[in-house]
PDB file of N, CA and C in Angstrom:
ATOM      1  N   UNK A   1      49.377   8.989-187.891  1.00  0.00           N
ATOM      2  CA  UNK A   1      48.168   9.071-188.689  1.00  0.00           C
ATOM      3  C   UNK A   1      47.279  10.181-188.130  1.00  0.00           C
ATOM      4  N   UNK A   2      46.447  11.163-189.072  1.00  0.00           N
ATOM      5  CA  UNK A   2      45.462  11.921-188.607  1.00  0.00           C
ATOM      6  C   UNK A   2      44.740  11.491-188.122  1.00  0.00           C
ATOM      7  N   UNK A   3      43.957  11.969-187.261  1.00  0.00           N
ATOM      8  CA  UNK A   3      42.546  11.743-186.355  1.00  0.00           C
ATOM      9  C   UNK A   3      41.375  11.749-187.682  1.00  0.00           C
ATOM     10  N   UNK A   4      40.950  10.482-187.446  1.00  0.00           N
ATOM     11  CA  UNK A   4      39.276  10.280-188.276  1.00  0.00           C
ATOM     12  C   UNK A   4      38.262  11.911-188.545  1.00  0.00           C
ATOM     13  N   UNK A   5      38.241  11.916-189.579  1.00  0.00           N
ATOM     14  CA  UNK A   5      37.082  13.083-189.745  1.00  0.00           C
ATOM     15  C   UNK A   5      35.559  11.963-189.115  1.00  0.00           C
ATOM     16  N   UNK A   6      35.588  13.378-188.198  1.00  0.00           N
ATOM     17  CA  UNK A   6      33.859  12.935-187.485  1.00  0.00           C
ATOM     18  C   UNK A   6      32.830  13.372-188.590  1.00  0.00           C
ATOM     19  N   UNK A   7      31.761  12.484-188.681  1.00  0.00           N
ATOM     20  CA  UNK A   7      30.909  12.745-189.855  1.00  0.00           C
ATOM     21  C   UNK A   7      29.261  12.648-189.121  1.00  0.00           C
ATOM     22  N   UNK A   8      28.489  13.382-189.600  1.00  0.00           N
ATOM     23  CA  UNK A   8      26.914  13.177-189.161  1.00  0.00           C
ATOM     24  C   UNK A   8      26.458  12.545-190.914  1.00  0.00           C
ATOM     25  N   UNK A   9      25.826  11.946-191.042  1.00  0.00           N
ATOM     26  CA  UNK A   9      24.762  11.344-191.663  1.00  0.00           C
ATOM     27  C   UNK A   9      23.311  11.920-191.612  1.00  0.00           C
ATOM     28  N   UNK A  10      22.833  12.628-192.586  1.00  0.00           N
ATOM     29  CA  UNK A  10      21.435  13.195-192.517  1.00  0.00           C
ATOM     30  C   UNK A  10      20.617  12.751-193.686  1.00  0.00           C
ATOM     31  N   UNK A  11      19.703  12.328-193.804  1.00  0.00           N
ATOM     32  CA  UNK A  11      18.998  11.898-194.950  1.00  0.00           C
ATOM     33  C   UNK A  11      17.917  10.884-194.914  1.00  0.00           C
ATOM     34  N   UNK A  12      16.626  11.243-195.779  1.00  0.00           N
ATOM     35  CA  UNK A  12      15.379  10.330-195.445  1.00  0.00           C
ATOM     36  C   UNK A  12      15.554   8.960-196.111  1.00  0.00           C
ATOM     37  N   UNK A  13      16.114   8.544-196.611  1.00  0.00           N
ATOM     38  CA  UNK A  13      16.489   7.328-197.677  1.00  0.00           C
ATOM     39  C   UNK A  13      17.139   6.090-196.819  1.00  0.00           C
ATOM     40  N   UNK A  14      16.699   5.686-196.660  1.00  0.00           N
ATOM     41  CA  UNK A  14      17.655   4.378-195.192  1.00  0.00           C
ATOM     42  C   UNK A  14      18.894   3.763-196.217  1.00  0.00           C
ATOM     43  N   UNK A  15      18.547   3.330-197.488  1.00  0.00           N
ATOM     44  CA  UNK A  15      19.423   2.654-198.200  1.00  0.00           C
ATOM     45  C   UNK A  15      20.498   3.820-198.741  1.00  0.00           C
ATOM     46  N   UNK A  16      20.379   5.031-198.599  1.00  0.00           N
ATOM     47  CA  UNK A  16      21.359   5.856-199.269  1.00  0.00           C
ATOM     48  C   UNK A  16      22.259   5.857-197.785  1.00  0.00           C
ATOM     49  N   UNK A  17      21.053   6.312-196.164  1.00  0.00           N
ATOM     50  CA  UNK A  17      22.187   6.383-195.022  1.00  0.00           C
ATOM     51  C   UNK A  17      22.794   5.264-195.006  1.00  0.00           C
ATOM     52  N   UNK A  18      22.521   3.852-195.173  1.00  0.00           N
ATOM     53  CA  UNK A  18      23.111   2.465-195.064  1.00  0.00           C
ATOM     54  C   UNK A  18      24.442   2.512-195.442  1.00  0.00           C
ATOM     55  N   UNK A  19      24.190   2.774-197.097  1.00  0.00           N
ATOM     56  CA  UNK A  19      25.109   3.173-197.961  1.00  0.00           C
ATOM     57  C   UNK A  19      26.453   3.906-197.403  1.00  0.00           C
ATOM     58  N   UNK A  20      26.317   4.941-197.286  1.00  0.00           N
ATOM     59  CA  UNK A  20      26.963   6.031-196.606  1.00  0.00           C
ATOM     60  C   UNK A  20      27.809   5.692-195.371  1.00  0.00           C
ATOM     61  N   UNK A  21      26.827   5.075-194.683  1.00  0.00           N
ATOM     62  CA  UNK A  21      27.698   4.493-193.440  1.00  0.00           C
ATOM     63  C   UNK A  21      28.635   3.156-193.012  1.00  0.00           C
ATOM     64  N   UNK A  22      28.385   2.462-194.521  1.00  0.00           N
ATOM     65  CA  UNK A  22      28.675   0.960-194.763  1.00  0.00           C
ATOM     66  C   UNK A  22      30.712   1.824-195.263  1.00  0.00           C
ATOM     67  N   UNK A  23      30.030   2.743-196.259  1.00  0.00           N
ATOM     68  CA  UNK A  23      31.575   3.180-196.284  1.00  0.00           C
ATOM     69  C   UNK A  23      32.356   3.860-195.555  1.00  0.00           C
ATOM     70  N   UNK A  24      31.809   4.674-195.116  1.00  0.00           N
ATOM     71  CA  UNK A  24      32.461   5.160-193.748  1.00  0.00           C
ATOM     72  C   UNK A  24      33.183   4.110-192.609  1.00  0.00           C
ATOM     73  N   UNK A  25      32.486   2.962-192.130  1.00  0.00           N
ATOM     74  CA  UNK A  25      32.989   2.076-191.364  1.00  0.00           C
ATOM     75  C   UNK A  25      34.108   1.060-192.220  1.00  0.00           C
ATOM     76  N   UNK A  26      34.450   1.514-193.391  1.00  0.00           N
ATOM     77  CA  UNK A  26      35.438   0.667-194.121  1.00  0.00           C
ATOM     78  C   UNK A  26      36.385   1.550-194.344  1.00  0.00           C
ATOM     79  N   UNK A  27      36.541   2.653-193.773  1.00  0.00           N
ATOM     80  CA  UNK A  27      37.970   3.703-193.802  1.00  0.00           C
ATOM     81  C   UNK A  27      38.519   3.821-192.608  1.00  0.00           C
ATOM     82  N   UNK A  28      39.657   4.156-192.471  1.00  0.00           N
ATOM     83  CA  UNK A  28      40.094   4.545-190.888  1.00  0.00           C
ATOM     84  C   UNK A  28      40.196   5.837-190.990  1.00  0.00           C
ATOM     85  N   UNK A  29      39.933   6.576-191.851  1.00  0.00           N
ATOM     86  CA  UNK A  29      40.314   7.970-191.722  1.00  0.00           C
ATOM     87  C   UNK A  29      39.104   9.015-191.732  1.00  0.00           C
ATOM     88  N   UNK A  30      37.605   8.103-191.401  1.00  0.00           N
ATOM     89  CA  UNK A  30      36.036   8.161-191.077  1.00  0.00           C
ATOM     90  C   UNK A  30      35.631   7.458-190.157  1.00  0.00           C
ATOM     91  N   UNK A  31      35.016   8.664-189.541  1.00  0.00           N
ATOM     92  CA  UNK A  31      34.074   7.526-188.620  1.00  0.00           C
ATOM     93  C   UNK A  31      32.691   8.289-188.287  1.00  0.00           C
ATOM     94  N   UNK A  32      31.650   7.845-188.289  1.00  0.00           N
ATOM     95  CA  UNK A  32      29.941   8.290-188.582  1.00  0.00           C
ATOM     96  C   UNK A  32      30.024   8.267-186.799  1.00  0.00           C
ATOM     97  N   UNK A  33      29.821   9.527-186.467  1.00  0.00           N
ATOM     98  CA  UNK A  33      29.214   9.820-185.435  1.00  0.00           C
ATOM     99  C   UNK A  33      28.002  10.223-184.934  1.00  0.00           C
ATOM    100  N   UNK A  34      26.630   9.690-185.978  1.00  0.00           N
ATOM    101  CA  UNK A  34      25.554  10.288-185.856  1.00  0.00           C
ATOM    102  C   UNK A  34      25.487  10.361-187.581  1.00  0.00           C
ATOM    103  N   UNK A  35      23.943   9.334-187.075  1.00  0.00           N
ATOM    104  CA  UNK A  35      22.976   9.256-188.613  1.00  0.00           C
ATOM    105  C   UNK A  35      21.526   9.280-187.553  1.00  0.00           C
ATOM    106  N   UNK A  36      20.917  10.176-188.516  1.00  0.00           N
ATOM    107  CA  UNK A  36      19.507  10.864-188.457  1.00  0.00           C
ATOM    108  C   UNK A  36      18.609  10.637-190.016  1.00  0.00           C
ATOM    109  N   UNK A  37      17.609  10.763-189.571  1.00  0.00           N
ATOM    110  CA  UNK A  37      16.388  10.455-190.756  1.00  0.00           C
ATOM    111  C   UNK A  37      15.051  11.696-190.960  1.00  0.00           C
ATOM    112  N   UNK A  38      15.800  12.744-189.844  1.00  0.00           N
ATOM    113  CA  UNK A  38      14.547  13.484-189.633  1.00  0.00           C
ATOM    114  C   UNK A  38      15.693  15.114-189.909  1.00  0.00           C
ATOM    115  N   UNK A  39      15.071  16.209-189.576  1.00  0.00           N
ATOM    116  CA  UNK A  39      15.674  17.343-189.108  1.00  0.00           C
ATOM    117  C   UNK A  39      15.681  17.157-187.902  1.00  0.00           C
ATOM    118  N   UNK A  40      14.513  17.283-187.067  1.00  0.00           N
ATOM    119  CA  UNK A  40      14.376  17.305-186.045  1.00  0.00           C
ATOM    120  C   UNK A  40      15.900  16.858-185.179  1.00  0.00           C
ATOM    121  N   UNK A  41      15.463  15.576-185.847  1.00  0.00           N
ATOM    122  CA  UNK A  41      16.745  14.242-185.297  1.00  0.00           C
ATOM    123  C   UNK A  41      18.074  14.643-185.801  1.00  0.00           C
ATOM    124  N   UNK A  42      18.256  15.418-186.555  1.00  0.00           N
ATOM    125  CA  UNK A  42      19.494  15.779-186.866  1.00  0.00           C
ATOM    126  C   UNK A  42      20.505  16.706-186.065  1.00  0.00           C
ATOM    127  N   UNK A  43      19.234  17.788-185.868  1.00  0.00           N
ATOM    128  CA  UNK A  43      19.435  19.177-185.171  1.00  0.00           C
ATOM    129  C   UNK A  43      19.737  18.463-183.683  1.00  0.00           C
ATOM    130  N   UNK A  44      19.028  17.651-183.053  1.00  0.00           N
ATOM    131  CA  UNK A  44      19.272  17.029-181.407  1.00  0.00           C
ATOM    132  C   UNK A  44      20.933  16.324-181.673  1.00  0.00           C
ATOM    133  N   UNK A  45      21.143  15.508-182.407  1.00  0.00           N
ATOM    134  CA  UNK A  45      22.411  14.867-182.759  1.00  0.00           C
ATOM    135  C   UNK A  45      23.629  15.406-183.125  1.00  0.00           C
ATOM    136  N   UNK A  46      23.433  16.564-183.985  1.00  0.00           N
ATOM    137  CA  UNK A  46      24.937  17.199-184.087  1.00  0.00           C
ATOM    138  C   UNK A  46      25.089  17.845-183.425  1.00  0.00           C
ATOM    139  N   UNK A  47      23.713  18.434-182.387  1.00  0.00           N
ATOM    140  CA  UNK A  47      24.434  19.237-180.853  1.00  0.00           C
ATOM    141  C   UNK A  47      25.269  18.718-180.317  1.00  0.00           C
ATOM    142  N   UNK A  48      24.829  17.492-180.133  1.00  0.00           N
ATOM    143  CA  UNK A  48      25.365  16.598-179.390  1.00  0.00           C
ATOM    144  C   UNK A  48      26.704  16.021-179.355  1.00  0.00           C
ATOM    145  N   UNK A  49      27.037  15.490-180.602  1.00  0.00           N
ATOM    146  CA  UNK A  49      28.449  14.673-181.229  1.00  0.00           C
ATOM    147  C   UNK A  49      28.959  15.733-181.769  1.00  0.00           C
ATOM    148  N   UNK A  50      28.520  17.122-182.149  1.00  0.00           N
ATOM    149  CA  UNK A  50      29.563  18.408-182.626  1.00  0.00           C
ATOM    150  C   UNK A  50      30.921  17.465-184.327  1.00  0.00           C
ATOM    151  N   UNK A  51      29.874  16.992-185.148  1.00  0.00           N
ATOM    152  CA  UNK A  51      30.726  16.705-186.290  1.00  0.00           C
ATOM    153  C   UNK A  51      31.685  17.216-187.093  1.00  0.00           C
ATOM    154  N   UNK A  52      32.685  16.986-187.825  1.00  0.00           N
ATOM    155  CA  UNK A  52      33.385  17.776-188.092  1.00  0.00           C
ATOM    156  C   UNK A  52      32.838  17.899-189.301  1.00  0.00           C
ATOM    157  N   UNK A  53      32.018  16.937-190.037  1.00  0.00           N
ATOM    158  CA  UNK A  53      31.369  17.175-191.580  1.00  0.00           C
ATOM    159  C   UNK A  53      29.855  16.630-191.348  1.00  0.00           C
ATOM    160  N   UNK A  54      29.247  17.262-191.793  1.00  0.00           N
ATOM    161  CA  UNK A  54      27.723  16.907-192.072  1.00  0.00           C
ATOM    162  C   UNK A  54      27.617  16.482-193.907  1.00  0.00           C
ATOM    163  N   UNK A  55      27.246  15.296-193.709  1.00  0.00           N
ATOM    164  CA  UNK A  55      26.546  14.940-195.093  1.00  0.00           C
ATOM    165  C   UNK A  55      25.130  14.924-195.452  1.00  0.00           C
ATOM    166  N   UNK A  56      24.419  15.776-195.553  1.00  0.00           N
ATOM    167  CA  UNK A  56      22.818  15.676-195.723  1.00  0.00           C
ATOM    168  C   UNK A  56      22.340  15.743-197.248  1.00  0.00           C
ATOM    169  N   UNK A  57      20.761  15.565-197.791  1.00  0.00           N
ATOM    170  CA  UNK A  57      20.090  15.763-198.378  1.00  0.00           C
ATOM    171  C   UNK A  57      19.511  16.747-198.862  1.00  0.00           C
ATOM    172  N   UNK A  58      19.471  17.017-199.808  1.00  0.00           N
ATOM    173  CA  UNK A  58      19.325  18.630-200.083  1.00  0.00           C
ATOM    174  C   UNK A  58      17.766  19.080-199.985  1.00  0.00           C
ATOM    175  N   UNK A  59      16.465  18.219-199.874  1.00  0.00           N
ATOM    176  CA  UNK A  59      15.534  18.432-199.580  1.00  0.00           C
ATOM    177  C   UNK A  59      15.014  16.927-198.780  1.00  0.00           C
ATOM    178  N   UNK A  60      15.015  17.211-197.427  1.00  0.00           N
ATOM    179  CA  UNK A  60      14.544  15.916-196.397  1.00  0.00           C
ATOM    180  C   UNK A  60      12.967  16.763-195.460  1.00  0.00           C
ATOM    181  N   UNK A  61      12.057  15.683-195.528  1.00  0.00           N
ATOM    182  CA  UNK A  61      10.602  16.184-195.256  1.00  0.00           C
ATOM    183  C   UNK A  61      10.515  17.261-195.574  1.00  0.00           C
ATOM    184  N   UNK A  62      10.465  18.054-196.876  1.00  0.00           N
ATOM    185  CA  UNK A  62      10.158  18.852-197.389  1.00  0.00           C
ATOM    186  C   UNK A  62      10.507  20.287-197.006  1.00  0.00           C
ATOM    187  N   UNK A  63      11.360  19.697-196.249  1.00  0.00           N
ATOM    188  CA  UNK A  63      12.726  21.206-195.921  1.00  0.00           C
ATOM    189  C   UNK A  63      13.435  21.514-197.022  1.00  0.00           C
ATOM    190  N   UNK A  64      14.620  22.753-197.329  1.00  0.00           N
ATOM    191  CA  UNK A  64      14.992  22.702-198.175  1.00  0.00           C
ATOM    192  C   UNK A  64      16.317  22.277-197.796  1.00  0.00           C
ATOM    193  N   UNK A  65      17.716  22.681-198.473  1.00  0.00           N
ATOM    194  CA  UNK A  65      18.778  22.586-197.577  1.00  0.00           C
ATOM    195  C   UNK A  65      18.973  23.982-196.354  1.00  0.00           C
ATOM    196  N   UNK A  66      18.651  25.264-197.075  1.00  0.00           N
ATOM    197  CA  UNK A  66      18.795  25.791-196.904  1.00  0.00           C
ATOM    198  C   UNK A  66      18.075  26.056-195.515  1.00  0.00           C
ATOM    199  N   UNK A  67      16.998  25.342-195.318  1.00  0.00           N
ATOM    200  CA  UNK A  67      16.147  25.169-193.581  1.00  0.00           C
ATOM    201  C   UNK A  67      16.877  24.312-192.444  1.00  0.00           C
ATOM    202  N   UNK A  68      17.546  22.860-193.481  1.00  0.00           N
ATOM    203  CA  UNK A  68      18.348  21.989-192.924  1.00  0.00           C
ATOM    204  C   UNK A  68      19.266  22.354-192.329  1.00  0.00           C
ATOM    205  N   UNK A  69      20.463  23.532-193.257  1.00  0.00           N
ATOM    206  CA  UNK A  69      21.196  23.814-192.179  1.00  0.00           C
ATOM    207  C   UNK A  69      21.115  25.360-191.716  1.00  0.00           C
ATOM    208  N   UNK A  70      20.693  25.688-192.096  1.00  0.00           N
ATOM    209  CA  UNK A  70      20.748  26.775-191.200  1.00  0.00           C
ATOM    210  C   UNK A  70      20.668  26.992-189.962  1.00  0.00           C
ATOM    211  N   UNK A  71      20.304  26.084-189.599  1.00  0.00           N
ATOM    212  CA  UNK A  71      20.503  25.561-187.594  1.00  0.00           C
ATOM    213  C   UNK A  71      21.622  25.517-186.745  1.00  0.00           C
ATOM    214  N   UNK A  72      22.511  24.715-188.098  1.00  0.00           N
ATOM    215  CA  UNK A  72      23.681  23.945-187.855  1.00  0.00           C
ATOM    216  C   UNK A  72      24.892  24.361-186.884  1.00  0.00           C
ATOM    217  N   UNK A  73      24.820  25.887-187.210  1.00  0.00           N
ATOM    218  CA  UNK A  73      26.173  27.170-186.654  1.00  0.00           C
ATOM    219  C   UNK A  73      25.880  27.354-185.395  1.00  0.00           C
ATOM    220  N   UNK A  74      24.327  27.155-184.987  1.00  0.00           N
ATOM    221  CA  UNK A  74      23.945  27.366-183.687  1.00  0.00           C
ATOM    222  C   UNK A  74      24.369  26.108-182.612  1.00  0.00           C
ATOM    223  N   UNK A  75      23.865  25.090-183.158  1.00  0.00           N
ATOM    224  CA  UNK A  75      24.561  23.617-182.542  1.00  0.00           C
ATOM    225  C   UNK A  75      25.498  23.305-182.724  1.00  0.00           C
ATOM    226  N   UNK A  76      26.253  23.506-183.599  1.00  0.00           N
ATOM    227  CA  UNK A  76      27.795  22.635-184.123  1.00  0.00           C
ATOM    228  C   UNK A  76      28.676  23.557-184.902  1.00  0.00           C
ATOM    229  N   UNK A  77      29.426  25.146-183.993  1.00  0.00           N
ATOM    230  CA  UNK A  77      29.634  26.424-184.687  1.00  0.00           C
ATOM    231  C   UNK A  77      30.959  25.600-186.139  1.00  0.00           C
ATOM    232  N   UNK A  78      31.913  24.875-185.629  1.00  0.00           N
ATOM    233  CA  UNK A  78      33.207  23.913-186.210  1.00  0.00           C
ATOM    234  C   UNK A  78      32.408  23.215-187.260  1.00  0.00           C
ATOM    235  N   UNK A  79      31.717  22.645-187.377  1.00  0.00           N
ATOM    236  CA  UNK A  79      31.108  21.406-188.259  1.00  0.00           C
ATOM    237  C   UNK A  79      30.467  22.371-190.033  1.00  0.00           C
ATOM    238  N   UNK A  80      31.092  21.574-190.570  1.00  0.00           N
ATOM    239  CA  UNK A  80      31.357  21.873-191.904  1.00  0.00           C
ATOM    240  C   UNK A  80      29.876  20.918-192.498  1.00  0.00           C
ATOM    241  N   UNK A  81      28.948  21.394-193.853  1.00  0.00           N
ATOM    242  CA  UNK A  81      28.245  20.615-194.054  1.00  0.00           C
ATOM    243  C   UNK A  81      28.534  20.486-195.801  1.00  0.00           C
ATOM    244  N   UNK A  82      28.011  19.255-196.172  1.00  0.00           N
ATOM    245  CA  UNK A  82      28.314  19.030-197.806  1.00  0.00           C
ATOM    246  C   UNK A  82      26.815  18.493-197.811  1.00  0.00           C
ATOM    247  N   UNK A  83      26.163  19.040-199.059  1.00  0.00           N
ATOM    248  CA  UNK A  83      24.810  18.497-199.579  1.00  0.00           C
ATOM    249  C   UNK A  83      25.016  18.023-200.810  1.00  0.00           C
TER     250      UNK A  83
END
């Protein structure tokens, strides 16, 4: 079997991250390595866990996506993002 795609979770909505992560923990071929609610908190977290997919929000505290990730290459050069 392949190795789990590592996933970050980004988004201001608790019931959409809930969501998101309720399915993720019901696949074996996912696993949520990091859910955030902020940028801030996002940008510290995928330094960190280096995801292989980012799932974010296309406008979170009034960032756009385009503020969201543009960070991303600097912290996590591998990590792929889907908005």
């Amino acid at each position: 079997m392949a190795p789990a795609i590592r996933v970050h979770l980004a988004d201001d909505h608790i019931v959409f991250r809930e969501g998101l992560e309720a399915i993720g923990a019901s696949r074996q071929d996912i696993e949520v390595v990091g859910i955030s609610s902020t940028v801030q908190e996002a940008a510290d977290l995928i330094g960190k866990t280096k995801p292989d997919q980012i799932i974010t929000q296309i406008d979170m505290e009034l960032n756009t996506a385009e503020e969201i990730l543009s960070g991303i290459p600097e912290v996590s050069p591998d990590s792929k993002t889907t908005s």
